[in-house]
Protein backbone atom coordinates (compact mmCIF):
# COMPACT_ATOMS: atom_id res chain seq x y z
CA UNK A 1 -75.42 64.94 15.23
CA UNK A 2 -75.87 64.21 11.87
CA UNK A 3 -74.74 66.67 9.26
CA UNK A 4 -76.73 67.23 6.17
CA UNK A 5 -76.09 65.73 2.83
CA UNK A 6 -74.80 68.25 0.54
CA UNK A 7 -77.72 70.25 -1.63
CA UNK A 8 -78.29 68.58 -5.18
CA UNK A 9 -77.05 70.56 -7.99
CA UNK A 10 -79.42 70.44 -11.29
CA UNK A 11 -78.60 71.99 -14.59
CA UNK A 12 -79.89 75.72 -14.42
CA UNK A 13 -82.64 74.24 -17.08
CA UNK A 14 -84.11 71.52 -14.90
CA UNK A 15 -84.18 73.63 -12.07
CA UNK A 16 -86.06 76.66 -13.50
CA UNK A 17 -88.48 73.92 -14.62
CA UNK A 18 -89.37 72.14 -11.34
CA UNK A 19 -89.50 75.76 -9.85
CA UNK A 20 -92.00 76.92 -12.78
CA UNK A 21 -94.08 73.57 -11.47
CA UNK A 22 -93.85 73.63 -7.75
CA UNK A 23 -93.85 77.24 -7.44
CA UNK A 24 -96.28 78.21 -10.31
CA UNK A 25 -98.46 81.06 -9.85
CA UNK A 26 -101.83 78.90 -9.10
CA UNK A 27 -99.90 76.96 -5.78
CA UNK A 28 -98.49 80.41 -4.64
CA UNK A 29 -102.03 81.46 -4.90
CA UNK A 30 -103.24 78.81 -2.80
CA UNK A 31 -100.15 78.54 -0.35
CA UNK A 32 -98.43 81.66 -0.52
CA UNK A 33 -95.12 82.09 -2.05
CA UNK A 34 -93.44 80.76 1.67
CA UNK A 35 -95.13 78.28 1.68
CA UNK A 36 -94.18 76.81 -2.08
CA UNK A 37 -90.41 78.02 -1.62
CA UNK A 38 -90.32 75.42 1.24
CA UNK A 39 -92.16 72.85 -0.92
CA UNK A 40 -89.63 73.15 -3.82
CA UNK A 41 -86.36 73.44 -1.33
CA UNK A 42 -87.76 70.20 0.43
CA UNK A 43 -88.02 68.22 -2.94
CA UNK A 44 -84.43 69.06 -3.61
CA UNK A 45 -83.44 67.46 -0.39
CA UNK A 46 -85.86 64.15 -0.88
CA UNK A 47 -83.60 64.26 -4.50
CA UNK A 48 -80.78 64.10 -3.20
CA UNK A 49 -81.12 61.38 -0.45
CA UNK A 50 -81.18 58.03 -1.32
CA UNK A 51 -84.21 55.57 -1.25
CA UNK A 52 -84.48 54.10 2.50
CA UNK A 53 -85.72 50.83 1.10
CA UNK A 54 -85.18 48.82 -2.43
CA UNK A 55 -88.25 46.64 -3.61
CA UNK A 56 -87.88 43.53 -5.52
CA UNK A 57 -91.37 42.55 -7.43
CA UNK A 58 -91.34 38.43 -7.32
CA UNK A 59 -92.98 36.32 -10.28
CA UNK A 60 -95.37 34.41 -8.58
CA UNK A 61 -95.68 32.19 -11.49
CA UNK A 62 -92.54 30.75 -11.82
CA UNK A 63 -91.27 31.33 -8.10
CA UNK A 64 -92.60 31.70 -4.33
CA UNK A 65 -92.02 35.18 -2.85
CA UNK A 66 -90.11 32.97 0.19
CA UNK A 67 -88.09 30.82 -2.39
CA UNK A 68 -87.20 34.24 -3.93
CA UNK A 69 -86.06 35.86 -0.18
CA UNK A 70 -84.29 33.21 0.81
CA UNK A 71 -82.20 33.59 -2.40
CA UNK A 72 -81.82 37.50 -2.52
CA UNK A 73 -80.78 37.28 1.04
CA UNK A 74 -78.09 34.80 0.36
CA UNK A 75 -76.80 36.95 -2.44
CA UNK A 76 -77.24 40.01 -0.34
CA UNK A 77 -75.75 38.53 2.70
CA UNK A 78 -72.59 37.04 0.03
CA UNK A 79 -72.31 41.24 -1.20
CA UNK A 80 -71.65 42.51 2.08
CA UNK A 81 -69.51 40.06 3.56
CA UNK A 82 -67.18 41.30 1.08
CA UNK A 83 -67.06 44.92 1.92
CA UNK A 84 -67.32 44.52 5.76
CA UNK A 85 -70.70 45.97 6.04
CA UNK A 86 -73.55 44.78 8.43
CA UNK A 87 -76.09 42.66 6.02
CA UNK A 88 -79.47 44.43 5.50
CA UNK A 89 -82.80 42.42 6.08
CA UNK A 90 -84.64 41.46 3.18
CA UNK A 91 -88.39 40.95 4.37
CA UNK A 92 -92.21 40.43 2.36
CA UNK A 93 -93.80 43.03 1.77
CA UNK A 94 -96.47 43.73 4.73
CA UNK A 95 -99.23 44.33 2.16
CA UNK A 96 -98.24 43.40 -1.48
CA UNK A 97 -98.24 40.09 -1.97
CA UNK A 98 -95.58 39.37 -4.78
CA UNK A 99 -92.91 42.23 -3.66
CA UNK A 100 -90.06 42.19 -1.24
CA UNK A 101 -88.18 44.90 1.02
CA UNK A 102 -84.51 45.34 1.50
CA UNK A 103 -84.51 47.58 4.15
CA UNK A 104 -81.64 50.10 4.51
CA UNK A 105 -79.47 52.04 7.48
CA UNK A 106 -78.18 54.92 4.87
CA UNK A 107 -77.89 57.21 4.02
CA UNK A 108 -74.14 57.72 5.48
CA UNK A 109 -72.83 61.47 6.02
CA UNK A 110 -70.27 60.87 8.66
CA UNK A 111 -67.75 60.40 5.64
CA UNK A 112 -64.16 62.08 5.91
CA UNK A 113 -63.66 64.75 2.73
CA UNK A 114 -60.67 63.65 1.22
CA UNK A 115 -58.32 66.07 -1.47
CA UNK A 116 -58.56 63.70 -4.87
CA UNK A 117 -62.00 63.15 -5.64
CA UNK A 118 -63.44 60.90 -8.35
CA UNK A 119 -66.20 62.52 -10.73
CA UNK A 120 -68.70 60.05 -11.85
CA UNK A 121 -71.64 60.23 -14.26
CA UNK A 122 -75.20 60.03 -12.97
CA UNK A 123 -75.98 56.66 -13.45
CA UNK A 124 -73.06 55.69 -11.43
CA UNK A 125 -73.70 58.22 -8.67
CA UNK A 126 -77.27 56.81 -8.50
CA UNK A 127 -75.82 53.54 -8.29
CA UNK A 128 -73.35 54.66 -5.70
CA UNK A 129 -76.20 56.43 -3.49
CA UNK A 130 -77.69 52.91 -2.94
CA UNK A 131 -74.64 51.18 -2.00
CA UNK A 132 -72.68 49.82 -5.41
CA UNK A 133 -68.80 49.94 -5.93
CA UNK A 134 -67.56 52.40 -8.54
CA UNK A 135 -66.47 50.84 -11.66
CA UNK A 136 -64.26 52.34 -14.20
CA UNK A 137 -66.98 52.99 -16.90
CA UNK A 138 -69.03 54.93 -14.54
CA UNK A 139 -65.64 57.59 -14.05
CA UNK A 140 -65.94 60.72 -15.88
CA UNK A 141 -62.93 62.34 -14.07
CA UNK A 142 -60.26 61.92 -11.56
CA UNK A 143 -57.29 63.38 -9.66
CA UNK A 144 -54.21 61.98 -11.48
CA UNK A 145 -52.22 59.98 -9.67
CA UNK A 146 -48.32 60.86 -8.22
């Protein structure tokens, strides 16, 4: 069984606010105040999961959207050779024309806690949720090393 991934944490500020919208007093009105408690805890946990698919929007002008695949895949396939990792498929979109899917297996949580831990800004944990390396400008912190 899969555990959880751990609850997102938002500045006090940005938290009152998406509380103020998703539990204001017209949709407690309308749903009851159970009822828009579980909307607002649910959007914290779609937050804090990472996007099950990436889309790539092709210019159909200068490229084919199969050129394009066939390249992105490569590329792809090249990526996660390096870090051991099954490739991901990356297939046309089933109904948009110019777009393609890279279809993901995350998110992970059967990771082992370990003591040093590595604090990184936003952008970088973003980054990280969808698979990318940490690089050192993206570290705000760390354990110092013995």
């Amino acid at each position: 069984m899969q555990r959880p991934l751990p609850p997102l944490r938002l500045k006090q500020e940005v938290e009152q606010y998406l509380k103020e919208i998703y539990c204001n007093q017209q949709i407690v009105e309308q749903l009851g105040k159970e009822c828009s408690d579980t909307r607002f805890t649910d959007l914290l946990s779609k937050l804090s999961t990472p996007p099950c698919n990436t889309v790539a929007r092709v210019n159909t002008l200068h490229y084919t959207r199969e050129d394009v695949r066939q390249q992105l895949q490569q590329v792809v396939a090249e990526q996660y050779q390096q870090k051991c990792y099954d490739c991901p498929v990356v297939e046309p979109h089933p109904v948009l024309g110019d777009t393609l899917v890279i279809l993901s297996d995350g998110p992970n949580v059967d990771m082992q806690r370990h003591d040093k831990e590595v604090i990184v800004s936003a952008l970088c944990g973003n980054a990280v949720l969808r698979g990318a390396d940490v690089f050192i400008p993206g570290i705000m912190a760390a354990h110092p090393c013995k």
